[in-house]
N, C-alpha and C. Protein backbone atom coordinates (compact mmCIF):
# COMPACT_ATOMS: atom_id res chain seq x y z
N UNK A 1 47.89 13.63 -10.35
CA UNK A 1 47.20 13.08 -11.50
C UNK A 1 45.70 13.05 -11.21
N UNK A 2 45.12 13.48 -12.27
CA UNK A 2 43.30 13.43 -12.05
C UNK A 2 42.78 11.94 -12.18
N UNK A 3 42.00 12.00 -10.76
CA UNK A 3 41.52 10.52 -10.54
C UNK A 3 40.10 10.87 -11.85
N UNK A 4 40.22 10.04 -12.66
CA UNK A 4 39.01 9.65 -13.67
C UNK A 4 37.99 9.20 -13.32
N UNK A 5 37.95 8.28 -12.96
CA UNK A 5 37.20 7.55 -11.50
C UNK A 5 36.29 8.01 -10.83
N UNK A 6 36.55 8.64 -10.04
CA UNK A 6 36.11 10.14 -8.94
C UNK A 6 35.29 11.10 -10.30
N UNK A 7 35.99 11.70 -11.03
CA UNK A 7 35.44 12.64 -11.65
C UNK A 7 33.74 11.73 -12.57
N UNK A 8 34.00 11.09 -13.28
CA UNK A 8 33.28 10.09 -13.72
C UNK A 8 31.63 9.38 -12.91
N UNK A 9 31.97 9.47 -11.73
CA UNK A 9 31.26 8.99 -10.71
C UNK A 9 30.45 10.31 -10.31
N UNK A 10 31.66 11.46 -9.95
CA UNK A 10 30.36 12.54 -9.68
C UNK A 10 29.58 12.88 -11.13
N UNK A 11 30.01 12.83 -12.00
CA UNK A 11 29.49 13.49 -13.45
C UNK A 11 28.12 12.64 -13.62
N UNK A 12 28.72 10.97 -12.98
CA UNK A 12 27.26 10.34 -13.85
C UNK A 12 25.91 11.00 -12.55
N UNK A 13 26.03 11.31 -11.43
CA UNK A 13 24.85 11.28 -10.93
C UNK A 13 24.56 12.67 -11.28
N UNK A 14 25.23 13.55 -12.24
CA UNK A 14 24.13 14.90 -12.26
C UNK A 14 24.01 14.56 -13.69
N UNK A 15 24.58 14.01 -14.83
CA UNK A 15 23.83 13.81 -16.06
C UNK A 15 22.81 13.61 -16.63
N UNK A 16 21.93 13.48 -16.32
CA UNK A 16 20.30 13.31 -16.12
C UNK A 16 20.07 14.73 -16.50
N UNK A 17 20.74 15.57 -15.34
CA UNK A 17 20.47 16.48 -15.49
C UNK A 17 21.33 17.71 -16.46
N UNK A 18 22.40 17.42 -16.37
CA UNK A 18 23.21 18.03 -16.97
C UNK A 18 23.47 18.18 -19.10
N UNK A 19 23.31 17.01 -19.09
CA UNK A 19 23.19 16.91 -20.67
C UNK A 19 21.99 16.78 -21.16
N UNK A 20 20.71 16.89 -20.22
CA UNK A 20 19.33 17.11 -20.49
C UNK A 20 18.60 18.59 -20.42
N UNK A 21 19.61 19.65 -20.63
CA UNK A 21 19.17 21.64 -20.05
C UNK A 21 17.56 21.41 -19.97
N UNK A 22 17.00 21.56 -21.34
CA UNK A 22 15.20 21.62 -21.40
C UNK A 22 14.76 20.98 -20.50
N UNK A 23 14.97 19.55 -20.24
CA UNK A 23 14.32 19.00 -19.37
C UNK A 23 14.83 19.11 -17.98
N UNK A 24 16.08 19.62 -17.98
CA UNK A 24 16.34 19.62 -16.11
C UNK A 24 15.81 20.89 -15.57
N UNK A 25 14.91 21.95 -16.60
CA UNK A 25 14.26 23.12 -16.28
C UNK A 25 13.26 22.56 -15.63
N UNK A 26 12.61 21.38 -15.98
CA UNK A 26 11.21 21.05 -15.68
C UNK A 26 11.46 19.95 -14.22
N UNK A 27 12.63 19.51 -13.64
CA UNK A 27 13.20 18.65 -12.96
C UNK A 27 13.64 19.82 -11.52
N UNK A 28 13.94 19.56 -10.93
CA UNK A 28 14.74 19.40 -9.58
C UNK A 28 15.89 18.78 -9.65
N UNK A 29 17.20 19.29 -9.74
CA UNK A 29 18.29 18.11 -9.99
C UNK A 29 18.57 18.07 -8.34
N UNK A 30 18.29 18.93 -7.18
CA UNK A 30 18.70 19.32 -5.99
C UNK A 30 18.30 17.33 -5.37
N UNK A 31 17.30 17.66 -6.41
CA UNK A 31 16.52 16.11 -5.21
C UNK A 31 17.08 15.14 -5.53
N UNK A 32 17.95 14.94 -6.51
CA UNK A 32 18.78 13.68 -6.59
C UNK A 32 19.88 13.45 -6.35
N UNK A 33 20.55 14.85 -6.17
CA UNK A 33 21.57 14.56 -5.48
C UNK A 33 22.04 15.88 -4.55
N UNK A 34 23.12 15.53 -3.34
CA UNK A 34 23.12 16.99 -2.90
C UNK A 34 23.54 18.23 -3.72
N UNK A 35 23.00 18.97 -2.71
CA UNK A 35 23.78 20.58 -3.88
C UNK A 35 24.99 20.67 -4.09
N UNK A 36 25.83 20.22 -3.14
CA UNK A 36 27.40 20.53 -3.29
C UNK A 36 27.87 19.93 -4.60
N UNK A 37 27.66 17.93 -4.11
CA UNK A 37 27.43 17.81 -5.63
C UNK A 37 27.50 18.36 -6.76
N UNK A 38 26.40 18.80 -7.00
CA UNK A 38 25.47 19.41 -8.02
C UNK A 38 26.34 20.38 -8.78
N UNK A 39 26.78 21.44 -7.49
CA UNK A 39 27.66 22.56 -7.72
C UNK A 39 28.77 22.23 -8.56
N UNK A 40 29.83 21.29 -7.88
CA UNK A 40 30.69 20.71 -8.89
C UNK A 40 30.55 20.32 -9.82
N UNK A 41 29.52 19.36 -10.11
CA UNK A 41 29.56 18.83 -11.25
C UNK A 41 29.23 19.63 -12.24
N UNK A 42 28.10 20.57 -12.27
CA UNK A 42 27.87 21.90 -12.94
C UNK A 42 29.01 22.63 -13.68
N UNK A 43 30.04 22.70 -12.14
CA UNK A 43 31.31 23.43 -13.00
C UNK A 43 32.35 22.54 -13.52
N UNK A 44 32.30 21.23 -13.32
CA UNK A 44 33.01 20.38 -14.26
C UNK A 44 32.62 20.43 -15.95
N UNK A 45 31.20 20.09 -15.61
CA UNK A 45 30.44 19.96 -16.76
C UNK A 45 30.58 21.27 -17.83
N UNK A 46 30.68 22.24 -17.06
CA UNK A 46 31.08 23.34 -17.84
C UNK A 46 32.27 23.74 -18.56
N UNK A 47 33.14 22.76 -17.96
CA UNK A 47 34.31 22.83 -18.66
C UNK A 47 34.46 21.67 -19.99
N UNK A 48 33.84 21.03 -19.57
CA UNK A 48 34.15 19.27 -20.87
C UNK A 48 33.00 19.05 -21.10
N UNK A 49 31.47 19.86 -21.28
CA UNK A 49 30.33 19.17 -21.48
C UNK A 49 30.38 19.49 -22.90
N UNK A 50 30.84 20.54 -23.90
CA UNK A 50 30.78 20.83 -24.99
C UNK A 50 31.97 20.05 -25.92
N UNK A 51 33.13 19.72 -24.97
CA UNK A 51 34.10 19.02 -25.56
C UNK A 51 33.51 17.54 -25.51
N UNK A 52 33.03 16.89 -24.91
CA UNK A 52 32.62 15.53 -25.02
C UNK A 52 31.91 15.28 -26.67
N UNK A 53 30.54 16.57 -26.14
CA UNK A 53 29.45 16.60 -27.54
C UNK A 53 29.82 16.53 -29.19
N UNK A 54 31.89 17.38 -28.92
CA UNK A 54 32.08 16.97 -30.17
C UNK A 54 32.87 15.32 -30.66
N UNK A 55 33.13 14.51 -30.19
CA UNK A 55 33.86 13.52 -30.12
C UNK A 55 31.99 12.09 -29.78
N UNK A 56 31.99 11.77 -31.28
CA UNK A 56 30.81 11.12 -31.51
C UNK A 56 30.71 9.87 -30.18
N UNK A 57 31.78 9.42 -30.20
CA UNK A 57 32.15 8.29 -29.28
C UNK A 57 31.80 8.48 -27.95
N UNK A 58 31.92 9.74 -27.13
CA UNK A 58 32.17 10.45 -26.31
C UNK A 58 30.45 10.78 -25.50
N UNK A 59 30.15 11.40 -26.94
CA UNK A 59 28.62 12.11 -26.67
C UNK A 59 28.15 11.25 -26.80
N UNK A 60 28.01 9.61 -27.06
CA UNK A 60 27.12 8.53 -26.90
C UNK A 60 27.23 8.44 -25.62
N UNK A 61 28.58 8.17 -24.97
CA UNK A 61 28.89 7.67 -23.22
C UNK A 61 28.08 8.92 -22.67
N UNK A 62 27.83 9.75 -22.84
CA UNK A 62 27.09 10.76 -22.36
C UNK A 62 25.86 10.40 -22.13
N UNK A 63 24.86 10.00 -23.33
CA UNK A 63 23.61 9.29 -23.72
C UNK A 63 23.50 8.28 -22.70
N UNK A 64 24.55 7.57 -22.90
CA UNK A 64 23.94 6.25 -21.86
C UNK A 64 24.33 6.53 -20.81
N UNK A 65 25.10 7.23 -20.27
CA UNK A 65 25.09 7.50 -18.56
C UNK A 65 24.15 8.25 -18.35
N UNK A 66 23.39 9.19 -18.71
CA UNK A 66 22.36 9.93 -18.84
C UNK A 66 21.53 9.11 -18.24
N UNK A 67 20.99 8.48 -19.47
CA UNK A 67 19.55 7.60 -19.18
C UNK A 67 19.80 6.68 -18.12
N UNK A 68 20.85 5.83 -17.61
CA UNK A 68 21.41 5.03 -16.88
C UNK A 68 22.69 5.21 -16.21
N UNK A 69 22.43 5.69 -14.98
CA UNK A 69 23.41 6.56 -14.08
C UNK A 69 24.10 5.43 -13.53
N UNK A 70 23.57 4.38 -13.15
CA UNK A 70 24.21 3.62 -12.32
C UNK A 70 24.63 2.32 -12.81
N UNK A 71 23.91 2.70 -14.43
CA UNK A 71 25.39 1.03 -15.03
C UNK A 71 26.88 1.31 -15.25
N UNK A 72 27.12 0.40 -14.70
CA UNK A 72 28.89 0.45 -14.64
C UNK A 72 29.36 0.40 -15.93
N UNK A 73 29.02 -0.37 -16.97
CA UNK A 73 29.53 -0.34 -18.23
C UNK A 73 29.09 0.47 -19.24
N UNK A 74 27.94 1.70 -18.78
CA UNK A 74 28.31 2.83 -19.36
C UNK A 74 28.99 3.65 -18.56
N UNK A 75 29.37 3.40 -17.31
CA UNK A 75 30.15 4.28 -16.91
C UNK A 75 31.88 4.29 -17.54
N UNK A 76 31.77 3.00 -17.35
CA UNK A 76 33.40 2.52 -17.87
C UNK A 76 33.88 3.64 -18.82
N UNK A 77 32.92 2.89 -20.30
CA UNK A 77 32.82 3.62 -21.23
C UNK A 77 33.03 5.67 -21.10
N UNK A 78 31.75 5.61 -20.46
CA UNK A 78 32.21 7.26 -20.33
C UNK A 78 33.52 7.99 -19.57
N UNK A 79 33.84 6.92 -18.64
CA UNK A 79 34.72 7.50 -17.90
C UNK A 79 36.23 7.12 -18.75
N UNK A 80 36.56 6.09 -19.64
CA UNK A 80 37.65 6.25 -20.60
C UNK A 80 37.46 7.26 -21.80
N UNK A 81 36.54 7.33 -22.35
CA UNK A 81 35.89 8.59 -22.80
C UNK A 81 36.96 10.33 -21.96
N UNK A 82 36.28 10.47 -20.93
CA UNK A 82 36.72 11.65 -20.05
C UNK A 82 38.53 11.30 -19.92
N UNK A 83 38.94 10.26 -19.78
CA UNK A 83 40.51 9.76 -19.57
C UNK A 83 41.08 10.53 -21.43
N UNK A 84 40.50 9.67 -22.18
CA UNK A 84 40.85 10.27 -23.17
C UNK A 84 41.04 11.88 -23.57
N UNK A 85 39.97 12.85 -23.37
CA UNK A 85 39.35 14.01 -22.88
C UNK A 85 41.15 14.73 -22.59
N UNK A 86 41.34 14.16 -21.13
CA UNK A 86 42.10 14.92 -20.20
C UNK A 86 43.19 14.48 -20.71
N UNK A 87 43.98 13.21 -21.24
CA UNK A 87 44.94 13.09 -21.60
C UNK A 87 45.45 14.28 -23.10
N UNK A 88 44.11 14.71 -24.06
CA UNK A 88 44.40 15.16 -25.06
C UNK A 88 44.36 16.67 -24.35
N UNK A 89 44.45 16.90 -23.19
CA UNK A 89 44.42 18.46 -22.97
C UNK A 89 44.72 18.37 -21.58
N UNK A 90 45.92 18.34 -21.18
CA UNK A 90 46.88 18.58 -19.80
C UNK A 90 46.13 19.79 -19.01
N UNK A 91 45.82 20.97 -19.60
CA UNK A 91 45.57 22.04 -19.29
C UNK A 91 44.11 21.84 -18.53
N UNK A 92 43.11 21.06 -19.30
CA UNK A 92 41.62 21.12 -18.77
C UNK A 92 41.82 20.13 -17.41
N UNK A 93 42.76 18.94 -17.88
CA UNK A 93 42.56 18.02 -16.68
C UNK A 93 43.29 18.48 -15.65
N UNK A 94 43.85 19.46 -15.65
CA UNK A 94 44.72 20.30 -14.71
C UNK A 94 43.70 21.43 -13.75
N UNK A 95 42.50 22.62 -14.82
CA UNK A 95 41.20 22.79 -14.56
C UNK A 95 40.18 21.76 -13.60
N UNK A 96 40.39 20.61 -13.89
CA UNK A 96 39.09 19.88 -13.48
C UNK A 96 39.69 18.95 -12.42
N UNK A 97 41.20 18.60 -12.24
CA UNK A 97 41.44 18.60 -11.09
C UNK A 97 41.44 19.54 -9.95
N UNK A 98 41.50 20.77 -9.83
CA UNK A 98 41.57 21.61 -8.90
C UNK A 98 40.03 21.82 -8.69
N UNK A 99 39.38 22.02 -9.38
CA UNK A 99 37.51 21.81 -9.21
C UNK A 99 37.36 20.65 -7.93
N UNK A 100 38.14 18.90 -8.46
CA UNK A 100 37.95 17.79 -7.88
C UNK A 100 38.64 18.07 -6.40
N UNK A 101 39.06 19.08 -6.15
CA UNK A 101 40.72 18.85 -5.16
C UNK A 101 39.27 19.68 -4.05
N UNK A 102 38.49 20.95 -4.79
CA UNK A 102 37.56 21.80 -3.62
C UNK A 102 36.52 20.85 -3.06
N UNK A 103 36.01 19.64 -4.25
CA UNK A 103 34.82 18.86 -3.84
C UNK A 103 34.98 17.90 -2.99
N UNK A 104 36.63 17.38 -2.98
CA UNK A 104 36.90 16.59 -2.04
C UNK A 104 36.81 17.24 -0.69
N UNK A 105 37.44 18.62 -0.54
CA UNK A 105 37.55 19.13 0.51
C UNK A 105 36.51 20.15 1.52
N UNK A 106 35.30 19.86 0.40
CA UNK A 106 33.63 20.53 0.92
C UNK A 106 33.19 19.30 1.14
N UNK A 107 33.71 17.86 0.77
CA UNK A 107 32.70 16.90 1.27
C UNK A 107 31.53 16.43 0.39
N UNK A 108 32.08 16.89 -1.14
CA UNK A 108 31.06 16.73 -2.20
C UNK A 108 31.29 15.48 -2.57
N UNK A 109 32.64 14.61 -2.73
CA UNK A 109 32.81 13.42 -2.77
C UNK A 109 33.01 12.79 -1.84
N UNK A 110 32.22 11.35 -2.18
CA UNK A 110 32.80 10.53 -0.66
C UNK A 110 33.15 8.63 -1.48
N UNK A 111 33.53 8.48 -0.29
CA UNK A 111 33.74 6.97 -1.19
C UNK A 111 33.20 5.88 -0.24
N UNK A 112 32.41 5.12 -1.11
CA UNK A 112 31.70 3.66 -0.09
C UNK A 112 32.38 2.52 -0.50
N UNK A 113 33.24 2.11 0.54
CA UNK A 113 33.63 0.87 0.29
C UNK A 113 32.85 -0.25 1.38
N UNK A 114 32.72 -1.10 0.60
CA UNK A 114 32.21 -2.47 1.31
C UNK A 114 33.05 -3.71 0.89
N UNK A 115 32.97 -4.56 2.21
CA UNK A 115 33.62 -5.77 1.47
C UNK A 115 34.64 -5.92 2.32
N UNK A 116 35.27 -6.91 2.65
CA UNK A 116 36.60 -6.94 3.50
C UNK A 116 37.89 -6.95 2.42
N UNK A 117 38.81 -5.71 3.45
CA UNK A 117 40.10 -5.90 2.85
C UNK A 117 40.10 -5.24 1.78
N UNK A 118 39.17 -3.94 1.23
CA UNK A 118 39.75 -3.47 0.22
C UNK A 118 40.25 -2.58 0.88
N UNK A 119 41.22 -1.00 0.12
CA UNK A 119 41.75 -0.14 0.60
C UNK A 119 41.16 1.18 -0.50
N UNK A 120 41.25 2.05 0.31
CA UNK A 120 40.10 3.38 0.09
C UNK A 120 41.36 4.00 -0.12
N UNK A 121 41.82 5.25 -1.16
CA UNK A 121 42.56 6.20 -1.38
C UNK A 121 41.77 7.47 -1.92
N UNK A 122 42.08 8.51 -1.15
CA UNK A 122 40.98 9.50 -1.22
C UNK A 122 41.88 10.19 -2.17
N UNK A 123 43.03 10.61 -2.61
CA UNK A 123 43.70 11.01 -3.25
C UNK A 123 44.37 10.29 -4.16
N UNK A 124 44.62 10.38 -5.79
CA UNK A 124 45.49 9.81 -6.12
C UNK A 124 47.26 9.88 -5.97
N UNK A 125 47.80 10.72 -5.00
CA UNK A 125 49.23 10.92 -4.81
C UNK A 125 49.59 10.01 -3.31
N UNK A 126 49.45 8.55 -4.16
CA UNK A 126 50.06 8.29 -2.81
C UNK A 126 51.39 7.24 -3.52
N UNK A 127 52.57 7.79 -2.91
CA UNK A 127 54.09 7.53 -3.43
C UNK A 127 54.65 6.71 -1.82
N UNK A 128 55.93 6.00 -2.48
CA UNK A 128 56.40 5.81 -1.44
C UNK A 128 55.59 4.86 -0.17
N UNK A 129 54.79 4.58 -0.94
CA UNK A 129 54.11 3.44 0.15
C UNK A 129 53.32 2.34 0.23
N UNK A 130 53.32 1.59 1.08
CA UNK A 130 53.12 -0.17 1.31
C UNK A 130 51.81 -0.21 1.25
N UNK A 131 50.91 -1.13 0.12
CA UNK A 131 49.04 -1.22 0.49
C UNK A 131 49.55 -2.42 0.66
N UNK A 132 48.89 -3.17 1.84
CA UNK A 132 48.62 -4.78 1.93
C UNK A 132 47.70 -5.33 2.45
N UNK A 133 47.32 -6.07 1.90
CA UNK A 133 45.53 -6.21 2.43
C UNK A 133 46.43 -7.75 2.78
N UNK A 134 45.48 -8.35 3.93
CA UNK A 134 45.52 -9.76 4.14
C UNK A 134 45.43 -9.98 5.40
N UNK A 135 45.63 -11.72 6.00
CA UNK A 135 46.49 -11.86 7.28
C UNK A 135 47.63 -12.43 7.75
N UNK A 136 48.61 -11.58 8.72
CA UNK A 136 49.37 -12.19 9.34
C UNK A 136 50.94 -11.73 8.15
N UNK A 137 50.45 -10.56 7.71
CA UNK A 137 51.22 -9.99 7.19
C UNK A 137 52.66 -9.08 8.17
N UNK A 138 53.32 -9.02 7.57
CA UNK A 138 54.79 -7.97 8.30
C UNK A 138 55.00 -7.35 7.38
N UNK A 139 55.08 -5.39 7.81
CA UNK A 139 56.24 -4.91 7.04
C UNK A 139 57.26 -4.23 7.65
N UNK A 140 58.43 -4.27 6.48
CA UNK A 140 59.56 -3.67 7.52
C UNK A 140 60.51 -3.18 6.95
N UNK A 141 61.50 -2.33 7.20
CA UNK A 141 62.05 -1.37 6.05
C UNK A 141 63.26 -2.13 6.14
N UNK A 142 64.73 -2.20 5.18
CA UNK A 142 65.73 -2.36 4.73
C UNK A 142 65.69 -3.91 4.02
């Protein structure tokens, strides 16, 4: 299943550049974020940047992650936006997972966790198994 999340997160730091063409001619997008980055998101963007633009709702979350990369509640927004997106087309989010599957594995995504006791999943396929955050916990099978 395509982590939304992940995809969402790399999309907002090249949008600036990405849903701005004229002006990211006159920009450097290299300097804001790395190239690998960049690379992906480019070819994400190439797949759902024209599908967003038609869905009014959609191409606003665009607008405001744009101008504001790092508010969470336009990210929210955009990133249920993109959930919506992939749910109405199996096929693209199927596309834009295998894009997400190379960026994980060039090192284009990474994940910062801070804070005690949360748990980091670099993949969404994880079946069959125990998360437990705490102390003085046991686990044990039967």
């Amino acid at each position: 299943m395509l982590d939304v999340i992940a995809v969402g997160t790399l999309l907002a730091k090249a949008l600036p550049y990405l849903a701005k063409p004229a002006e990211r001619l006159a920009t450097k997008a290299g300097d804001a974020i790395a190239d690998a980055s960049m690379e992906f998101a480019q070819r994400i963007w190439a797949k759902v940047g024209g599908r967003l633009s038609e869905r009014p709702a959609a191409q606003e979350a665009v607008e405001e992650v744009a101008a504001a990369p790092d508010d969470e509640g336009a990210r929210f927004v955009f990133e249920r936006q993109l959930g919506k997106l992939f749910e109405a087309d199996p096929e693209l989010a199927a596309e834009v997972e295998e894009i997400m599957a190379e960026a994980v594995a060039a090192g284009a995504v990474r994940v910062n966790v801070e804070g005690e006791r949360n748990v980091t999943i670099t993949n969404s396929r994880v079946t069959h198994s125990s998360i437990i955050s705490g102390d003085g916990n046991t686990v044990g099978s039967g």
